[in-house]
N, C-alpha and C. Protein backbone atom coordinates (compact mmCIF):
# COMPACT_ATOMS: atom_id res chain seq x y z
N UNK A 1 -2.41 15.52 2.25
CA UNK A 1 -2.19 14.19 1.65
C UNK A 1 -3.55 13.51 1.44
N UNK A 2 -3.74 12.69 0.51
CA UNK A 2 -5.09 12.50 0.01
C UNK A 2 -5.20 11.09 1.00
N UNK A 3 -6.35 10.39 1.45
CA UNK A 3 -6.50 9.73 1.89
C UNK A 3 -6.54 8.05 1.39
N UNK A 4 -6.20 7.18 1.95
CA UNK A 4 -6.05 5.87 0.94
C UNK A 4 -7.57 5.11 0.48
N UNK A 5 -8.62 5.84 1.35
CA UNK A 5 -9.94 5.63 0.59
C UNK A 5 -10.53 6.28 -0.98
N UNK A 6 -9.18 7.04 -1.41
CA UNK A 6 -8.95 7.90 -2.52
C UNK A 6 -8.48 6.66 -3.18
N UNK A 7 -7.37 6.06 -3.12
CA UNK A 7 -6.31 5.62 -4.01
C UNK A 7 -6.61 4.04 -4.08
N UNK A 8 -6.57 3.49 -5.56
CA UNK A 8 -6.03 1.96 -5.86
C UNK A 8 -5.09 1.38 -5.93
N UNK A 9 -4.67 0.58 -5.36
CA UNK A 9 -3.41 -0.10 -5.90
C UNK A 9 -3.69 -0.84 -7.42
N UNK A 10 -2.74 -0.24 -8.33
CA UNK A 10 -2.66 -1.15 -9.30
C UNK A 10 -1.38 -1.94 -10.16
N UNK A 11 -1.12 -2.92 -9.80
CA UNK A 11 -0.06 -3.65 -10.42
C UNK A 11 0.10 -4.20 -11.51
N UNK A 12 0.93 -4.31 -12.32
CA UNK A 12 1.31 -4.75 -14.10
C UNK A 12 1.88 -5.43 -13.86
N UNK A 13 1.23 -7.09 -13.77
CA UNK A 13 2.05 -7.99 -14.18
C UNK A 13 2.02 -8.87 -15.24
N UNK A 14 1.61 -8.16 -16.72
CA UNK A 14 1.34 -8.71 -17.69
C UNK A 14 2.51 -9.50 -18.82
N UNK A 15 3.62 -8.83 -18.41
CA UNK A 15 4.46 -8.79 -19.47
C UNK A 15 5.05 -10.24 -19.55
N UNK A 16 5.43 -9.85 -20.95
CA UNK A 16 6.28 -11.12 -21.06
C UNK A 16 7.44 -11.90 -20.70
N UNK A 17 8.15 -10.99 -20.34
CA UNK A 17 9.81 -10.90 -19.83
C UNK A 17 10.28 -12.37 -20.30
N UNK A 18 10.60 -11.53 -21.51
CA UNK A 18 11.46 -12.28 -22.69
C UNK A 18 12.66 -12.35 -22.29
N UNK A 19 13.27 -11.18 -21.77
CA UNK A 19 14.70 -11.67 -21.04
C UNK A 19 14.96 -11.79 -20.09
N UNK A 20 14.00 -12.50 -19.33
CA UNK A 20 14.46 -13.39 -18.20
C UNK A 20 13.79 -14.83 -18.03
N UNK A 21 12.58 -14.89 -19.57
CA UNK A 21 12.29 -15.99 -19.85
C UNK A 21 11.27 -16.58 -18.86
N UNK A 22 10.95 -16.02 -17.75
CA UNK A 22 10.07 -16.55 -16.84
C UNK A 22 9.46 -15.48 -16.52
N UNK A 23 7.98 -15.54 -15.76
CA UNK A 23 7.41 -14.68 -15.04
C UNK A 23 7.49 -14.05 -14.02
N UNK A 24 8.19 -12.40 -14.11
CA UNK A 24 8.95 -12.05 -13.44
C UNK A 24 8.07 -11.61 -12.17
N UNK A 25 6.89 -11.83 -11.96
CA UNK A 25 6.28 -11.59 -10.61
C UNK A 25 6.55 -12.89 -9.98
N UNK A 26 7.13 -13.76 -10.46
CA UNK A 26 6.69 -14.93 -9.24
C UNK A 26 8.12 -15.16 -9.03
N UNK A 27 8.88 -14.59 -9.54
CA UNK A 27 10.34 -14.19 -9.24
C UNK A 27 10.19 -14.06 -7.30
N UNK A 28 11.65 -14.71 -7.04
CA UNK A 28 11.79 -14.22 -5.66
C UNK A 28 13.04 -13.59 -4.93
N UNK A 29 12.84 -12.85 -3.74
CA UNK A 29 14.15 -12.25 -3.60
C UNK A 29 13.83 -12.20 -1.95
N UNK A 30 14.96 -12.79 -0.81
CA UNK A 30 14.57 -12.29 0.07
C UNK A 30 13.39 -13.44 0.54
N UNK A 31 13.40 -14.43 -0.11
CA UNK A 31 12.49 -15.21 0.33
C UNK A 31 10.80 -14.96 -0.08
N UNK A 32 10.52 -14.16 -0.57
CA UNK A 32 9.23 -13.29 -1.10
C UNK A 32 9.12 -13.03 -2.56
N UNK A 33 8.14 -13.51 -2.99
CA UNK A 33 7.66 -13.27 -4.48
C UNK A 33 7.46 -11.78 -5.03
N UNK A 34 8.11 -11.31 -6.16
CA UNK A 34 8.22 -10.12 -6.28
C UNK A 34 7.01 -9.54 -6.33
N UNK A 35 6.02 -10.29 -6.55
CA UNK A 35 4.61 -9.50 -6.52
C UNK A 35 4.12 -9.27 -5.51
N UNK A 36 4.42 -9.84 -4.46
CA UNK A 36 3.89 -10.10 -2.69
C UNK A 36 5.07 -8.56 -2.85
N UNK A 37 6.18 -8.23 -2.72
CA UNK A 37 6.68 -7.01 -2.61
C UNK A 37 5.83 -5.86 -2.91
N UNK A 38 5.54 -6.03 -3.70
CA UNK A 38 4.67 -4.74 -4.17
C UNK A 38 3.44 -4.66 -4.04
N UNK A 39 2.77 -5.90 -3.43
CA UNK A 39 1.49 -5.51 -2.40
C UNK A 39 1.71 -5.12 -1.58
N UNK A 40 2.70 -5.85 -0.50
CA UNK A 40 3.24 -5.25 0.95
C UNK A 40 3.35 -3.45 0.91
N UNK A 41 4.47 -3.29 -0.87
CA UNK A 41 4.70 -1.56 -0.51
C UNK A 41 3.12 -0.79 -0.32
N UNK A 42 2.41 -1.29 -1.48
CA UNK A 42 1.02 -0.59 -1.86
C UNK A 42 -0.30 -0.35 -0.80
N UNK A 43 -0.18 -1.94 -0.11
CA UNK A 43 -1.24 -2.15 1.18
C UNK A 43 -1.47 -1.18 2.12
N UNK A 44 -0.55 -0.57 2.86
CA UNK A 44 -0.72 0.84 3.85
C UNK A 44 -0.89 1.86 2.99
N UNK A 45 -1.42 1.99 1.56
CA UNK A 45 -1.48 3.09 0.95
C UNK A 45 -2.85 3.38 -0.15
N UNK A 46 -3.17 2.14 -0.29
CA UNK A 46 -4.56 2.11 -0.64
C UNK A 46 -5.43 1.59 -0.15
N UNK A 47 -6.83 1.37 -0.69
CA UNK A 47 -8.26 1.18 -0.14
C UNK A 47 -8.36 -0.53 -1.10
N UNK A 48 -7.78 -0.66 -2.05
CA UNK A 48 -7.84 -1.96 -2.88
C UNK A 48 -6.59 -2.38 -4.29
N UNK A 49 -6.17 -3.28 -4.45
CA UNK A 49 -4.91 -3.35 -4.96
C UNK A 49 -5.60 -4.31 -6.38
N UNK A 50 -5.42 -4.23 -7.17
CA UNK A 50 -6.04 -4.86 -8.85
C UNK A 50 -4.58 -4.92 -9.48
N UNK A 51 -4.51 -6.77 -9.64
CA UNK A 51 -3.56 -7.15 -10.37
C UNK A 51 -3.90 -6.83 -12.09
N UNK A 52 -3.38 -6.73 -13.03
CA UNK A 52 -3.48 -6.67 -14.78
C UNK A 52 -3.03 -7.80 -14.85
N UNK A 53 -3.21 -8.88 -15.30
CA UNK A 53 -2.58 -9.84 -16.03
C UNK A 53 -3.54 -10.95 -16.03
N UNK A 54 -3.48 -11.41 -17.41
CA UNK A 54 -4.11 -12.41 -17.84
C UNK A 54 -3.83 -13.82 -17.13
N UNK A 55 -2.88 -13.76 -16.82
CA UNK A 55 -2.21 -15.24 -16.04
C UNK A 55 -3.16 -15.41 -14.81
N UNK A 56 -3.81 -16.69 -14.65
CA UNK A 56 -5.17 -17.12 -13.55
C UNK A 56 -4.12 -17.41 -12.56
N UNK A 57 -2.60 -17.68 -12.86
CA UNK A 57 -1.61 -17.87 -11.31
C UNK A 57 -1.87 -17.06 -10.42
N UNK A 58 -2.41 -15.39 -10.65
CA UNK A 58 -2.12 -14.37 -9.82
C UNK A 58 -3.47 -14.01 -8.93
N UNK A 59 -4.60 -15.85 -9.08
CA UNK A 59 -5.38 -15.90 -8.49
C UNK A 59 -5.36 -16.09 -7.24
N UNK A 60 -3.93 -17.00 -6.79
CA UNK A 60 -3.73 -17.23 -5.48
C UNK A 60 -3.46 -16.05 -4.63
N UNK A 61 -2.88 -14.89 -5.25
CA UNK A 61 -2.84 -13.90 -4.62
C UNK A 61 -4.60 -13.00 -3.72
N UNK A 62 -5.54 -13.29 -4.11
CA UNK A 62 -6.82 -13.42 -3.42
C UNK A 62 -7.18 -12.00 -3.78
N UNK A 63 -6.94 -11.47 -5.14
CA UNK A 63 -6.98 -9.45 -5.16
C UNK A 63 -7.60 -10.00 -6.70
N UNK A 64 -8.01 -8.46 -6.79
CA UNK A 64 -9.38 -7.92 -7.63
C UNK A 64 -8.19 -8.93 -9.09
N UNK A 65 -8.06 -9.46 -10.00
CA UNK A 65 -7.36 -9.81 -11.25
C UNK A 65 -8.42 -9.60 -12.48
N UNK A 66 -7.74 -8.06 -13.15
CA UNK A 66 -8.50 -8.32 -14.40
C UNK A 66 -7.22 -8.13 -15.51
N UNK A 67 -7.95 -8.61 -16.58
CA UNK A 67 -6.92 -8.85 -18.20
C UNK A 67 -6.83 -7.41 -18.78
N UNK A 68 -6.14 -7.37 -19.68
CA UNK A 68 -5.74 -6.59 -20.39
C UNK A 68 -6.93 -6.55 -21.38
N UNK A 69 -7.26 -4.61 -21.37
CA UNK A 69 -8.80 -4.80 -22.52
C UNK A 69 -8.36 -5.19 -23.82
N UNK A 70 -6.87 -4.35 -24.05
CA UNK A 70 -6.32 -4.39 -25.49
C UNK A 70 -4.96 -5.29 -24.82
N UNK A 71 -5.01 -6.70 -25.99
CA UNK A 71 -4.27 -7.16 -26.23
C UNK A 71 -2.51 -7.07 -26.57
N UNK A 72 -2.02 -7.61 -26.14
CA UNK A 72 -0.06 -7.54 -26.61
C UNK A 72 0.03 -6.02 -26.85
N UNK A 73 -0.37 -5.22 -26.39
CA UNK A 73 0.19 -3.83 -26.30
C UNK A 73 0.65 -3.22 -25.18
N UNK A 74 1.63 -3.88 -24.54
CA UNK A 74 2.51 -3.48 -23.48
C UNK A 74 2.11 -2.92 -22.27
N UNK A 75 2.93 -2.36 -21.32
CA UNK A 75 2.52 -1.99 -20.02
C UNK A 75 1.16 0.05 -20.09
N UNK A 76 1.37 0.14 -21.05
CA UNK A 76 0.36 0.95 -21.31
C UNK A 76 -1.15 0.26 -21.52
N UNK A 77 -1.75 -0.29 -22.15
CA UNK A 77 -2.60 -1.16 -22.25
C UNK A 77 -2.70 -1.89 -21.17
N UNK A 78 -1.84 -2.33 -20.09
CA UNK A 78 -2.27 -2.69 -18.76
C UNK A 78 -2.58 -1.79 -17.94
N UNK A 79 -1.79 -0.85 -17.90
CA UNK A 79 -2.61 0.73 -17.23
C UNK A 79 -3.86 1.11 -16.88
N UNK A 80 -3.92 1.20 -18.99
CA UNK A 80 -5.50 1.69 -19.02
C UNK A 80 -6.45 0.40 -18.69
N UNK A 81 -6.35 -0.22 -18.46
CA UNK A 81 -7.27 -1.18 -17.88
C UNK A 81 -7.33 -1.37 -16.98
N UNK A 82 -6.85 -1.12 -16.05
CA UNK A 82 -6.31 -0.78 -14.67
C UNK A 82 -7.29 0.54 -14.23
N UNK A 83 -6.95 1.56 -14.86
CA UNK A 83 -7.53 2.34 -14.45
C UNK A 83 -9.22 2.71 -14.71
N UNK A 84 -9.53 2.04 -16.05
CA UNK A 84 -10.92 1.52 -16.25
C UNK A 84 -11.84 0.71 -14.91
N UNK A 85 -11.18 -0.33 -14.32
CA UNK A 85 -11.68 -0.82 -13.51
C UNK A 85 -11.53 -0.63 -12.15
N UNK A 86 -10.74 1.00 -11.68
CA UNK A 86 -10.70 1.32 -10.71
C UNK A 86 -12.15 2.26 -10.32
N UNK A 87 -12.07 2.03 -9.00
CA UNK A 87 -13.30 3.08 -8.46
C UNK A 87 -12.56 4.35 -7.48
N UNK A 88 -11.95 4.85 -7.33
CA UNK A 88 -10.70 5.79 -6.55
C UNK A 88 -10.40 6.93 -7.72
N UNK A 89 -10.49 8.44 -7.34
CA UNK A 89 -9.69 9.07 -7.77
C UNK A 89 -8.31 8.96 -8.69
N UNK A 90 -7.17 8.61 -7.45
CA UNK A 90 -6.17 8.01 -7.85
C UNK A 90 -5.91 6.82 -7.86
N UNK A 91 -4.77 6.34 -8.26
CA UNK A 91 -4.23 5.04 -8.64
C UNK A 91 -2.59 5.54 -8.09
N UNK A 92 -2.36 4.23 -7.51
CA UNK A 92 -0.64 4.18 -7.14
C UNK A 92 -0.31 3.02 -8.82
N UNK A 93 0.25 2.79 -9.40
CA UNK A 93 1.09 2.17 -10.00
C UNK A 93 2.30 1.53 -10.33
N UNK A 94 2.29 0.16 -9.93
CA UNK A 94 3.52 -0.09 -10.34
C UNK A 94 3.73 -1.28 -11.15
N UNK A 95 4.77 -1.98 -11.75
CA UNK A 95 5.28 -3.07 -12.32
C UNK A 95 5.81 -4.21 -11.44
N UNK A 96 5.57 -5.18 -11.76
CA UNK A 96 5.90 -6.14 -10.56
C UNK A 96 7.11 -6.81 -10.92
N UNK A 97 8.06 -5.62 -11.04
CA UNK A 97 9.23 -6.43 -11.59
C UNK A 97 10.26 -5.29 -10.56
N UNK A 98 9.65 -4.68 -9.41
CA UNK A 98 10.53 -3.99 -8.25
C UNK A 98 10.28 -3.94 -7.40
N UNK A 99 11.10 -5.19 -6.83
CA UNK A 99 11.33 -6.06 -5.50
C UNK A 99 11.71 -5.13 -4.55
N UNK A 100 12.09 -4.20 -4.29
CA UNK A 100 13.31 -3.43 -3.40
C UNK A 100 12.47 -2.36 -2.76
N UNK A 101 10.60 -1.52 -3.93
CA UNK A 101 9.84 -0.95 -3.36
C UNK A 101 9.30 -1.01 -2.14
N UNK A 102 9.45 0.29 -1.20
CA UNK A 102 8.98 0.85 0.11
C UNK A 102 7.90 1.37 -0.40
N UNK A 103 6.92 0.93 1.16
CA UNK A 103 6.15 2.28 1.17
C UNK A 103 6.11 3.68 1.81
N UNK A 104 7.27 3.31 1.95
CA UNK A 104 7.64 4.88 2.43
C UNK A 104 8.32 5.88 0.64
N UNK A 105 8.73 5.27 -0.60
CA UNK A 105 8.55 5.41 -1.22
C UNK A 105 7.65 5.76 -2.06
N UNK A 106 6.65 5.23 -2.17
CA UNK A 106 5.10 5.54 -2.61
C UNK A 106 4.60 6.45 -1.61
N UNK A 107 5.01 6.72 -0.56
CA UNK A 107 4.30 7.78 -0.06
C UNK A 107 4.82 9.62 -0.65
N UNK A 108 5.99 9.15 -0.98
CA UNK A 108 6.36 10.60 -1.28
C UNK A 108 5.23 11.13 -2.70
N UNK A 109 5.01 9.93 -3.49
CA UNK A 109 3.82 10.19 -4.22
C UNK A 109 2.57 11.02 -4.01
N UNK A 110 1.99 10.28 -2.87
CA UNK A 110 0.81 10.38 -1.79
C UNK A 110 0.73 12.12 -2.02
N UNK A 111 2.10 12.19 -1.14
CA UNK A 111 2.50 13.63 -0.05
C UNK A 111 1.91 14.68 -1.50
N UNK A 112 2.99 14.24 -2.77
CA UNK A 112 2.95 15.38 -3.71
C UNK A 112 2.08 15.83 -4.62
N UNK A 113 0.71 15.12 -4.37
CA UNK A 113 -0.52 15.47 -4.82
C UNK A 113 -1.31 17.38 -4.46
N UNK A 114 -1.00 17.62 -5.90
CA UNK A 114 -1.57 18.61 -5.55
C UNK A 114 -3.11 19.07 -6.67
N UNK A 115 -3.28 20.38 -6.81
CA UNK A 115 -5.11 20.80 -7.73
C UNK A 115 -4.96 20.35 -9.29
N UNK A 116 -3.07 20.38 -10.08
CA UNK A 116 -3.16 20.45 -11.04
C UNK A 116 -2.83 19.01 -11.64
N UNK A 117 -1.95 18.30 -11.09
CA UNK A 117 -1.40 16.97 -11.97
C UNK A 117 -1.75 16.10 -12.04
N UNK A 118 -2.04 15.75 -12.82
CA UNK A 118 -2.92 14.10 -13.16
C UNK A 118 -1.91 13.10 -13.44
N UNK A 119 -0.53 12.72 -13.26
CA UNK A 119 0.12 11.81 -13.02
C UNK A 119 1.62 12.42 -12.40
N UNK A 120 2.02 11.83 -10.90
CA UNK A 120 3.01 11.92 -10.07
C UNK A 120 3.93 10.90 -9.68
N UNK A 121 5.17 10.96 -11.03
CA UNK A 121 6.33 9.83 -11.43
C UNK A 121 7.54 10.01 -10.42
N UNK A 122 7.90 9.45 -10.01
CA UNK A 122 9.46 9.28 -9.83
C UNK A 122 10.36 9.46 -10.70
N UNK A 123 11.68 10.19 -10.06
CA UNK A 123 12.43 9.73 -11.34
C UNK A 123 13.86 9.74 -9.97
N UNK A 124 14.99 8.78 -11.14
CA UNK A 124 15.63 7.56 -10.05
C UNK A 124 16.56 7.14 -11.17
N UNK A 125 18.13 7.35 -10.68
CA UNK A 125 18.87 7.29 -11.47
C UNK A 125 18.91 8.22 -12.91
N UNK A 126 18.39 9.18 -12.56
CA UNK A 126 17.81 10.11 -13.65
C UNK A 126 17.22 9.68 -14.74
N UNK A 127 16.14 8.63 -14.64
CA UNK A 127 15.22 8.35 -15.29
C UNK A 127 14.29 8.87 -14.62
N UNK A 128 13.16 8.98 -15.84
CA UNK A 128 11.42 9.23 -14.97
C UNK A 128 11.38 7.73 -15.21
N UNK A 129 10.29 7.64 -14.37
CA UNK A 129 9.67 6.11 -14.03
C UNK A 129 8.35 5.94 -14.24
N UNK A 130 7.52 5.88 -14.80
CA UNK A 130 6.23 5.89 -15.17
C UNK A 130 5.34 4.80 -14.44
N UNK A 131 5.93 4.13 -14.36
CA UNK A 131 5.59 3.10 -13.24
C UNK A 131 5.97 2.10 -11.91
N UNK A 132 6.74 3.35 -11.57
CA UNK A 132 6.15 3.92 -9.74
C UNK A 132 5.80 4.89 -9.98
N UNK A 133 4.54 5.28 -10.46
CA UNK A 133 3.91 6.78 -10.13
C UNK A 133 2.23 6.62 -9.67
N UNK A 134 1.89 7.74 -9.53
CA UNK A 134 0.29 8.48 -9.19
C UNK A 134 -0.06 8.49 -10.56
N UNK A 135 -1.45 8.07 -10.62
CA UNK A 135 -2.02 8.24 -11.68
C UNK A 135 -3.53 8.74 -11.18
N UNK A 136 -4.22 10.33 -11.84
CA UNK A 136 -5.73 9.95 -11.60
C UNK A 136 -6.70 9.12 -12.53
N UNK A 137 -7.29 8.40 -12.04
CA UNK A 137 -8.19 7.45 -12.93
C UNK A 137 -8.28 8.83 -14.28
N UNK A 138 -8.78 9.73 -14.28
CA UNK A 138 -9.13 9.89 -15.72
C UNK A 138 -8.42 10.30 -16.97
N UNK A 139 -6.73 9.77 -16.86
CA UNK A 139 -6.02 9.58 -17.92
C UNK A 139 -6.69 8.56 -18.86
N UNK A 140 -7.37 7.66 -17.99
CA UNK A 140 -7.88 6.48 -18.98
C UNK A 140 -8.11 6.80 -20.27
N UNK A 141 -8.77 7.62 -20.05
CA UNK A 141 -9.68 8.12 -22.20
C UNK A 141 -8.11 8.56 -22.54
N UNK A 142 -7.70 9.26 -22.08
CA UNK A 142 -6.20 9.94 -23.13
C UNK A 142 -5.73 8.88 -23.24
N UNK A 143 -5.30 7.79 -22.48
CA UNK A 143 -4.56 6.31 -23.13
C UNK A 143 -5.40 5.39 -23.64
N UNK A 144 -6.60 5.52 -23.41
CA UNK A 144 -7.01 4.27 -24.64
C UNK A 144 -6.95 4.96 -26.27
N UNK A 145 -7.27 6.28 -26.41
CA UNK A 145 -7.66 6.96 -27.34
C UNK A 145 -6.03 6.48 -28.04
N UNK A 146 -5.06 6.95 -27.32
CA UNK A 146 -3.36 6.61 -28.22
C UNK A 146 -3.72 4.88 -28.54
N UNK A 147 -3.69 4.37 -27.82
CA UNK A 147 -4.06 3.14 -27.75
C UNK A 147 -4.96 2.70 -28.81
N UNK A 148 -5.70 3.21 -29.37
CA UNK A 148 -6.67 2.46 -30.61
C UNK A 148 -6.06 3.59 -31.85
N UNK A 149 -4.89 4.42 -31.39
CA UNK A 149 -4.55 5.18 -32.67
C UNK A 149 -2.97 4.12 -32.92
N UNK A 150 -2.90 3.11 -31.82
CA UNK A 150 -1.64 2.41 -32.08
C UNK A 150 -0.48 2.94 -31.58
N UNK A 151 -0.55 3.89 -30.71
CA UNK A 151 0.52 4.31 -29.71
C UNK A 151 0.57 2.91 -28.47
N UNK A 152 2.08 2.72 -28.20
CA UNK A 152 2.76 1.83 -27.05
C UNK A 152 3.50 2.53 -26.23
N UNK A 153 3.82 3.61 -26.58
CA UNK A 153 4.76 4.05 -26.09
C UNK A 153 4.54 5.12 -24.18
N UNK A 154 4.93 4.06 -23.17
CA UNK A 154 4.61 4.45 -22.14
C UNK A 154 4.75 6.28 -21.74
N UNK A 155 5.87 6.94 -22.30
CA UNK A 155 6.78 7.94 -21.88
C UNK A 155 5.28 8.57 -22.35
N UNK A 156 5.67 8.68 -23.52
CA UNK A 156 4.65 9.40 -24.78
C UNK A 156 3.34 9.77 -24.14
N UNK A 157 2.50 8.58 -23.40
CA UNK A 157 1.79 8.59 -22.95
C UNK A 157 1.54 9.93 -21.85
N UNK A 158 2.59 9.30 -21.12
CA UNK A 158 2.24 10.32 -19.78
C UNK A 158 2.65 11.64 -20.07
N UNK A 159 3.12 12.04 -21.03
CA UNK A 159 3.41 13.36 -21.53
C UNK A 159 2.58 14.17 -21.91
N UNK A 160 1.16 13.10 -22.12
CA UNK A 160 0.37 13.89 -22.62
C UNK A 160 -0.56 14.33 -21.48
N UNK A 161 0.14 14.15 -20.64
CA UNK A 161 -0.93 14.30 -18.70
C UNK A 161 -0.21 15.93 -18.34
N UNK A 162 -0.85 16.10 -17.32
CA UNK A 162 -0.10 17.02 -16.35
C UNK A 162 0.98 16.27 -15.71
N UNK A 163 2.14 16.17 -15.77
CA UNK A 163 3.05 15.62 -14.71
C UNK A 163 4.30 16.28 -13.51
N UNK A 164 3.90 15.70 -13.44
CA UNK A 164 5.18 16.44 -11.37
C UNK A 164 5.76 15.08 -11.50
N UNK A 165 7.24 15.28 -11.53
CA UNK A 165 7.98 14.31 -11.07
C UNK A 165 8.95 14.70 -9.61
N UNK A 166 8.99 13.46 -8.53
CA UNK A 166 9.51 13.63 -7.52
C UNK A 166 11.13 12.85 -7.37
N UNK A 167 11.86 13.68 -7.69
CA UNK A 167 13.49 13.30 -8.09
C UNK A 167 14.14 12.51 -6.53
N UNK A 168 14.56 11.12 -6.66
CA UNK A 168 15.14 10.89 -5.28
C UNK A 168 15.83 10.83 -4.83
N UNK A 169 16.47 11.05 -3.76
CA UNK A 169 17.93 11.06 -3.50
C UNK A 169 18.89 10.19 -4.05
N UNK A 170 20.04 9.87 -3.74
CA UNK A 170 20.82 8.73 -4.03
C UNK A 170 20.47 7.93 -3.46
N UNK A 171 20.33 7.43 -1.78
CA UNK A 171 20.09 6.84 -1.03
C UNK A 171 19.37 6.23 -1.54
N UNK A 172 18.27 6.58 -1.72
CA UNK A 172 16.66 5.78 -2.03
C UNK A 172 16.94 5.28 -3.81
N UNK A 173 17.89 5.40 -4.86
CA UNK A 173 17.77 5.04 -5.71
C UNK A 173 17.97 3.34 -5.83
N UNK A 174 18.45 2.70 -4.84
CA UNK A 174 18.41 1.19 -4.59
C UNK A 174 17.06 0.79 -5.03
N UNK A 175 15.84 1.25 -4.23
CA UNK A 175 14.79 0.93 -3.86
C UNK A 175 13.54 0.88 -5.02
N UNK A 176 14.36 1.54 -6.56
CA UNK A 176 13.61 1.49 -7.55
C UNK A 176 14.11 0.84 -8.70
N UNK A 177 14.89 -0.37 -8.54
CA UNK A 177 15.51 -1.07 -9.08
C UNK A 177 14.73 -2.03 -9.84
N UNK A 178 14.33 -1.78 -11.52
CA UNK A 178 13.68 -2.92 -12.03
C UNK A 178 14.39 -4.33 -12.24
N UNK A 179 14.14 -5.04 -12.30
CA UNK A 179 14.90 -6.46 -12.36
C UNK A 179 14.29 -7.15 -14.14
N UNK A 180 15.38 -7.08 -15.22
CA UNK A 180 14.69 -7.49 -16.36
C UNK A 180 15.80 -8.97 -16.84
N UNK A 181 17.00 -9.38 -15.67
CA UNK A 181 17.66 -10.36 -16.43
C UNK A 181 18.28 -10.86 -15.16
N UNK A 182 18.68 -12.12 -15.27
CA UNK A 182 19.23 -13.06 -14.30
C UNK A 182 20.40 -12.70 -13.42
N UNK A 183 21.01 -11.41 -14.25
CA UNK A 183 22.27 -10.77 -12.91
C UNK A 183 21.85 -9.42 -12.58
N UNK A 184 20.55 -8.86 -13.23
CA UNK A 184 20.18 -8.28 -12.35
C UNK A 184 19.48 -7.94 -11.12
N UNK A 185 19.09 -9.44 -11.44
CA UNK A 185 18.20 -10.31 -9.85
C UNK A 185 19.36 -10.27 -8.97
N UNK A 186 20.90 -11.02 -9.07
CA UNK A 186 21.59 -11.10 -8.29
C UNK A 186 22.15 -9.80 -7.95
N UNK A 187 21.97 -8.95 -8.60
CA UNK A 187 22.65 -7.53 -8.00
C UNK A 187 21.73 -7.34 -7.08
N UNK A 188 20.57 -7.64 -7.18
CA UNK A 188 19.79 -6.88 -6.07
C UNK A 188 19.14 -7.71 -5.02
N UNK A 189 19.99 -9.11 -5.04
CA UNK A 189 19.97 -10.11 -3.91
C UNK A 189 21.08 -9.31 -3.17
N UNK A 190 22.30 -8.57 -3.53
CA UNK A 190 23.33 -7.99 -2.98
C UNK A 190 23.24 -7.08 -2.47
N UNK A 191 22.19 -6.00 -2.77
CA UNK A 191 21.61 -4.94 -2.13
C UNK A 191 20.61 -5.25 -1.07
N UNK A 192 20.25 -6.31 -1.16
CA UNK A 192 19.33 -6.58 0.39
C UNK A 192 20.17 -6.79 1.44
C-alpha cells in the first residue's frame, strides 16, 4: 500500500448544482457540511487535501484552494487542475457532493495500487465512479490536452488512462451516494 506521503487529497467543489440551486458543499447532513465529510474521509489518507473551486467561501475551510485553470468546463477541468498543483504521485479524488464517504472506502483505493494503472475508480451500483477514485498526477497532460481539444466528458477521459476498477459490495453501496436534488439529500438523511 503506498504511503499517504505519496497521495493528495483533492476535492471538486466547483460545480454549479443547478439542480439543487445551492452550493452543494456547504450542504449539510448529520449536522456536518458536506465538504467537512470528505475531508474527514480523505485526512487519514493523505499528506495534503486541495479544494478546486473558485468560491473564496471554501477559505474558511483553512486547505490549499486553487481555481479552475480552464474555465466552465466541468468536473474534468477541476481535476486537471487539481492535479497540476499537486506535489504527490497520487491523488485520492473526490466531489463534494458525497456525504456518506468512509475512509475505509478510499482505502480500498490505497490497497489496489499496483506497477500498471494510472487511475483506480470505484464502481457502485454498477456505475464506475470517476470521482471516488486514484488518480496519478501524470494524467494531467492527457486531460488538459482533451481539454483544449474541447473534450468534457469525464468517462471519456479516464478511458484514456490505465484503469482498475474496484466493484463494491452491496453493503458499502450506501456510502457512495451522490446527492444532486433536494430528495435526494433526504434519502440519505434516512440512511444515516
Amino acid at each position: 500500500m503506498i504511503h499517504k506521503k505519496n497521495i493528495t487529497g483533492i476535492i471538486l467543489a466547483g460545480g454549479k448544482s443547478s439542480r439543487m440551486g445551492t452550493d452543494k458543499g456547504f450542504l449539510s447532513v448529520n449536522g456536518k457540511l458536506f465538504v467537512q465529510h470528505s475531508i474527514d474521509a480523505l485526512k487519514p489518507l493523505v499528506s495534503e487535501i486541495i479544494i478546486v473551486s473558485d468560491d473564496v467561501a471554501y477559505d474558511v475551510f483553512k486547505l490549499r484552494r486553487i481555481e479552475d485553470e480552464v474555465k466552465e468546463s466541468g468536473p474534468l477541468a477541476g481535476l486537471c487542475s487539481g492535479l497540476k498543483k499537486s506535489k504527490t504521485e497520487w491523488n485520492l479524488v473526490l466531489s463534494c457532493d458525497i456525504p456518506l464517504i468512509t475512509s475505509e472506502i478510499l482505502t480500498l483505493l490505497v490497497e489496489a495500487v499496483d506497477e500498471t494503472s494510472e487511475v483506480i475508480q470505484i464502481e457502485s451500483n454498477n456505475k464506475t465512479m470517476p470521482l471516488i477514485a486514484l488518480y496519478k498526477t501524470a494524467c494531467k497532460d492527457k486531460f488538459y490536452e482533451l481539454l483544449k481539444s474541447g473534450e468534457r466528458r469525464m468517462q471519456y477521459a479516464v478511458n484514456q488512462c490505465q484503469v482498475k476498477t474496484i466493484k463494491l459490495n452491496n453493503e458499502n453501496d450506501r456510502f457512495t451516494k451522490n446527492v444532486n436534488t433536494f430528495e435526494e439529500l433526504k434519502s440519505i438523511e434516512n440512511d444515516c
